[in-house]
N, C-alpha and C. Protein backbone atom coordinates (compact mmCIF):
# COMPACT_ATOMS: atom_id res chain seq x y z
N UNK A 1 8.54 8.35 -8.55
CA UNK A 1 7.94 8.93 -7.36
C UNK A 1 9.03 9.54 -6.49
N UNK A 2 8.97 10.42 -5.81
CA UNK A 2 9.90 11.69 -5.17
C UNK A 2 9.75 10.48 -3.79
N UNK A 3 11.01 10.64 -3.59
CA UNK A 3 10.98 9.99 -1.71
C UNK A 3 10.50 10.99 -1.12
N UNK A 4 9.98 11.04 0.05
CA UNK A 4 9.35 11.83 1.24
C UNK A 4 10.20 11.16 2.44
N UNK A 5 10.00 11.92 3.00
CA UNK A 5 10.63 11.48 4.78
C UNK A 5 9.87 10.99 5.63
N UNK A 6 10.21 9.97 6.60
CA UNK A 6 9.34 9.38 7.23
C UNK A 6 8.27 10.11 8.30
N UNK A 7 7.30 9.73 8.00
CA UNK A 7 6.31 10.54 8.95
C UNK A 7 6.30 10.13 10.65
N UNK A 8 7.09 9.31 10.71
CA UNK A 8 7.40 9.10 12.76
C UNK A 8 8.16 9.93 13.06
N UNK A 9 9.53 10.09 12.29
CA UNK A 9 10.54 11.02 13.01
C UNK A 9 11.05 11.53 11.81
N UNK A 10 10.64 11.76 11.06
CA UNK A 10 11.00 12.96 9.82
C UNK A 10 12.00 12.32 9.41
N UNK A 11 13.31 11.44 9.56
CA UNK A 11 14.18 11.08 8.93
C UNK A 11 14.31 10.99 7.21
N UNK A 12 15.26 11.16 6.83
CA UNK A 12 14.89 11.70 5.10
C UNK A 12 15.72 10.89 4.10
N UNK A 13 15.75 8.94 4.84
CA UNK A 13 16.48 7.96 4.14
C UNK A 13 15.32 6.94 4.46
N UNK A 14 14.46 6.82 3.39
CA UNK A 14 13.68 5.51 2.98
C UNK A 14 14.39 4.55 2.15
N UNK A 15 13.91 3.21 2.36
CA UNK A 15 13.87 2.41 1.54
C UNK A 15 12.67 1.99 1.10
N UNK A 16 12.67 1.53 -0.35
CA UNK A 16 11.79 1.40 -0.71
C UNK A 16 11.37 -0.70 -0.81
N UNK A 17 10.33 -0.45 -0.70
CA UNK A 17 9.63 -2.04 -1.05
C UNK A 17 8.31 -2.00 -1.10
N UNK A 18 7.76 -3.44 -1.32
CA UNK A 18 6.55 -3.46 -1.22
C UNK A 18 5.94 -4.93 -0.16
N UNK A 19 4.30 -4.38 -0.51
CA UNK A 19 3.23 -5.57 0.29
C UNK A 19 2.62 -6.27 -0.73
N UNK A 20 3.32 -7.51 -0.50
CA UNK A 20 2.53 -8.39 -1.42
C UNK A 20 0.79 -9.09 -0.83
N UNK A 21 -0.14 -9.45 -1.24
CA UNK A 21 -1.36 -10.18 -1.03
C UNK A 21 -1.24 -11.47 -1.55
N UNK A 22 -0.75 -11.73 -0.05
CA UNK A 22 -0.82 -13.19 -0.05
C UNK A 22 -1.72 -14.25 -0.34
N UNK A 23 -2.85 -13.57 -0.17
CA UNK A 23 -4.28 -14.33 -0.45
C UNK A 23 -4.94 -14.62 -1.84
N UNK A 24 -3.74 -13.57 -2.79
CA UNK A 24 -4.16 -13.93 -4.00
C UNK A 24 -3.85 -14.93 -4.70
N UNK A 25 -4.09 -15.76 -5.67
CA UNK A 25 -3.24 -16.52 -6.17
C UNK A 25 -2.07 -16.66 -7.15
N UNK A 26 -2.16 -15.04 -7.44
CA UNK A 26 -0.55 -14.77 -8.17
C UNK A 26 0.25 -13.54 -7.42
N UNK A 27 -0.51 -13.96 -5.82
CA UNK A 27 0.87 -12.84 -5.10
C UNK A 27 0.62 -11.45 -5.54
N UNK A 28 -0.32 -11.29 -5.84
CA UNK A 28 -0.73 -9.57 -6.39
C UNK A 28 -0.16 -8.25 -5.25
N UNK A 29 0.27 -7.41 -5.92
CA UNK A 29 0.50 -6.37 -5.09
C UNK A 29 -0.50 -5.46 -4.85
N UNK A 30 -0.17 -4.93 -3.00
CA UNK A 30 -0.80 -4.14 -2.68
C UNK A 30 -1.69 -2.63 -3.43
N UNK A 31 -3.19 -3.01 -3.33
CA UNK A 31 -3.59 -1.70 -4.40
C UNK A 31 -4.87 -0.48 -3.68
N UNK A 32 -5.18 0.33 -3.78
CA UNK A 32 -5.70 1.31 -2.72
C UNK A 32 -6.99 1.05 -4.00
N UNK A 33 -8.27 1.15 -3.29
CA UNK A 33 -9.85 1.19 -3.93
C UNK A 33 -10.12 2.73 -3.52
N UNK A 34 -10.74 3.38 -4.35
CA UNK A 34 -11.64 4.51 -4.34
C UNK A 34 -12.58 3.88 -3.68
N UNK A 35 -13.38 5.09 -2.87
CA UNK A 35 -14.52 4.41 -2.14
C UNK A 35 -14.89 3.41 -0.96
N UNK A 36 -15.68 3.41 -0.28
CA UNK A 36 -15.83 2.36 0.86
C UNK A 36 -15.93 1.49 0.64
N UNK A 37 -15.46 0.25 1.35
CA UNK A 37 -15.04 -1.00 1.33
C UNK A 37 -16.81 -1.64 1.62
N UNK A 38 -16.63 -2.50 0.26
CA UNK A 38 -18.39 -3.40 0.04
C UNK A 38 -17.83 -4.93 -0.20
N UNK A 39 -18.44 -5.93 0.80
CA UNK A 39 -18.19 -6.87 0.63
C UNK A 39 -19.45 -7.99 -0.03
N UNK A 40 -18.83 -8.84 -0.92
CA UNK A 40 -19.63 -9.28 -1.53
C UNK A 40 -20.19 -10.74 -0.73
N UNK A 41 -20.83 -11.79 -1.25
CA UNK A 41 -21.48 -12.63 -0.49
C UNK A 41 -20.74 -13.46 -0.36
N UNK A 42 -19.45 -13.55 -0.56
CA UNK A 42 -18.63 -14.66 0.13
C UNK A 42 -17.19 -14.27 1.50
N UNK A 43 -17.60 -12.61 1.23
CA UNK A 43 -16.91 -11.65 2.48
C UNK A 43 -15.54 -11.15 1.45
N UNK A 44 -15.63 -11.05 0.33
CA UNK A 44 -14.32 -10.61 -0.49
C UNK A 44 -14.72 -9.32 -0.78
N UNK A 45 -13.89 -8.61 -0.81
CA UNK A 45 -14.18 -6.94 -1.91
C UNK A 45 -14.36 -7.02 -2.97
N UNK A 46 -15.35 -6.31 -3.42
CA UNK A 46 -15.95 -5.74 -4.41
C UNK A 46 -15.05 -4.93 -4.90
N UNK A 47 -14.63 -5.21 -6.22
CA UNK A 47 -13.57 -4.66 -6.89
C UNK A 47 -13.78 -3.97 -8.10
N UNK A 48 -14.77 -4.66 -8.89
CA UNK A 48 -14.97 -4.94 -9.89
C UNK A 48 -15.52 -3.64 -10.69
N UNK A 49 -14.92 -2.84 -11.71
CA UNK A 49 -15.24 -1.46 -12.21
C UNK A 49 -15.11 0.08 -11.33
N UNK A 50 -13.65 -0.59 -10.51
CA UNK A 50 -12.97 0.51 -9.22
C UNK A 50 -11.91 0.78 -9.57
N UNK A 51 -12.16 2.26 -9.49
CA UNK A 51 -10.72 3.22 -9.27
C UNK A 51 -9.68 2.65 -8.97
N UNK A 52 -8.37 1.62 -8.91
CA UNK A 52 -7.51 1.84 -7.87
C UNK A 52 -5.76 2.06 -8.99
N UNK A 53 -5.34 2.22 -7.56
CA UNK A 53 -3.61 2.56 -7.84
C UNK A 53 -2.95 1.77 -7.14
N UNK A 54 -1.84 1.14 -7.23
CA UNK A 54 -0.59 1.04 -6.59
C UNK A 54 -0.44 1.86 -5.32
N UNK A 55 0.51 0.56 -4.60
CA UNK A 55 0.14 1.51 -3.05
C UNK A 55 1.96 0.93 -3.12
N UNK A 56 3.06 2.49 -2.68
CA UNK A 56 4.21 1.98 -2.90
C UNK A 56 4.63 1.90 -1.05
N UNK A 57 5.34 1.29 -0.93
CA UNK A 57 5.79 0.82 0.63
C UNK A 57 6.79 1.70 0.72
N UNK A 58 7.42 2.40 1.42
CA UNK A 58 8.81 3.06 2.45
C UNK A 58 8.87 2.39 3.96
N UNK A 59 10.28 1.68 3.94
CA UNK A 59 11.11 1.61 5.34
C UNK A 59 11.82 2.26 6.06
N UNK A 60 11.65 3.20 6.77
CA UNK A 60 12.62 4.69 7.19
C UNK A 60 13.79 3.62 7.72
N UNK A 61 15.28 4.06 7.83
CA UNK A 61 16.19 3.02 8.01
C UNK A 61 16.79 3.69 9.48
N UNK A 62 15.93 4.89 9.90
CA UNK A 62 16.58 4.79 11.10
C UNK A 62 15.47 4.57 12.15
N UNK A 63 14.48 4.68 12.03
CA UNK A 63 13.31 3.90 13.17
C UNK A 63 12.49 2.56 12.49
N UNK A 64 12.24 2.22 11.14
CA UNK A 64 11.80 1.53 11.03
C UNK A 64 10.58 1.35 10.74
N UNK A 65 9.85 2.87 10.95
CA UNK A 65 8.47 3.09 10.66
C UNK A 65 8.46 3.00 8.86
N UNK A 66 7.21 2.08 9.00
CA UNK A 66 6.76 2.15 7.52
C UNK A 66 5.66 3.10 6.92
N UNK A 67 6.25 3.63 5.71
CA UNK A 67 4.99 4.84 5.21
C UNK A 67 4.14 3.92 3.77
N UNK A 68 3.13 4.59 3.64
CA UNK A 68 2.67 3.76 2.21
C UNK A 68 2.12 4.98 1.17
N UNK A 69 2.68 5.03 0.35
CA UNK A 69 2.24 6.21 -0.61
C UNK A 69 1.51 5.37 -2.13
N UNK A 70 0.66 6.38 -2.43
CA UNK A 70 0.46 6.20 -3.61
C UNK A 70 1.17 7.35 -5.22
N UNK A 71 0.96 6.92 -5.82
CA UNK A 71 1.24 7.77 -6.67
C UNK A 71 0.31 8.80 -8.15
């Protein structure tokens, strides 16, 4: 994936990381769903036969603003 520059103050030195989901039980990483968010009867997302991707994290290192891209 091509770095981009941060979208607060354009700066053009990211670091990269990620968001882990803590709530899962193997620490799963952050993932983007196609479509509006449907919750099922215990208040969890509906996941199940959905589009998704990887959602990659950027830390701009001179303000600190975080970007989230997919790829």
């Amino acid at each position: 994936m091509a770095v981009k520059s941060c979208s607060s103050c354009g700066h053009d030195s990211l670091e990269p990381g990620f968001l882990a989901d803590r709530g899962s039980p193997n620490g799963a990483f952050a993932q983007w769903f196609r479509g509006a968010l449907e919750t099922g009867a215990f208040g969890g997302a509906k996941r199940l036969g959905r589009e998704y991707v990887a959602v990659h994290a950027y830390r701009c290192t001179r303000c600190h603003h975080l970007d989230l891209f997919t790829e």
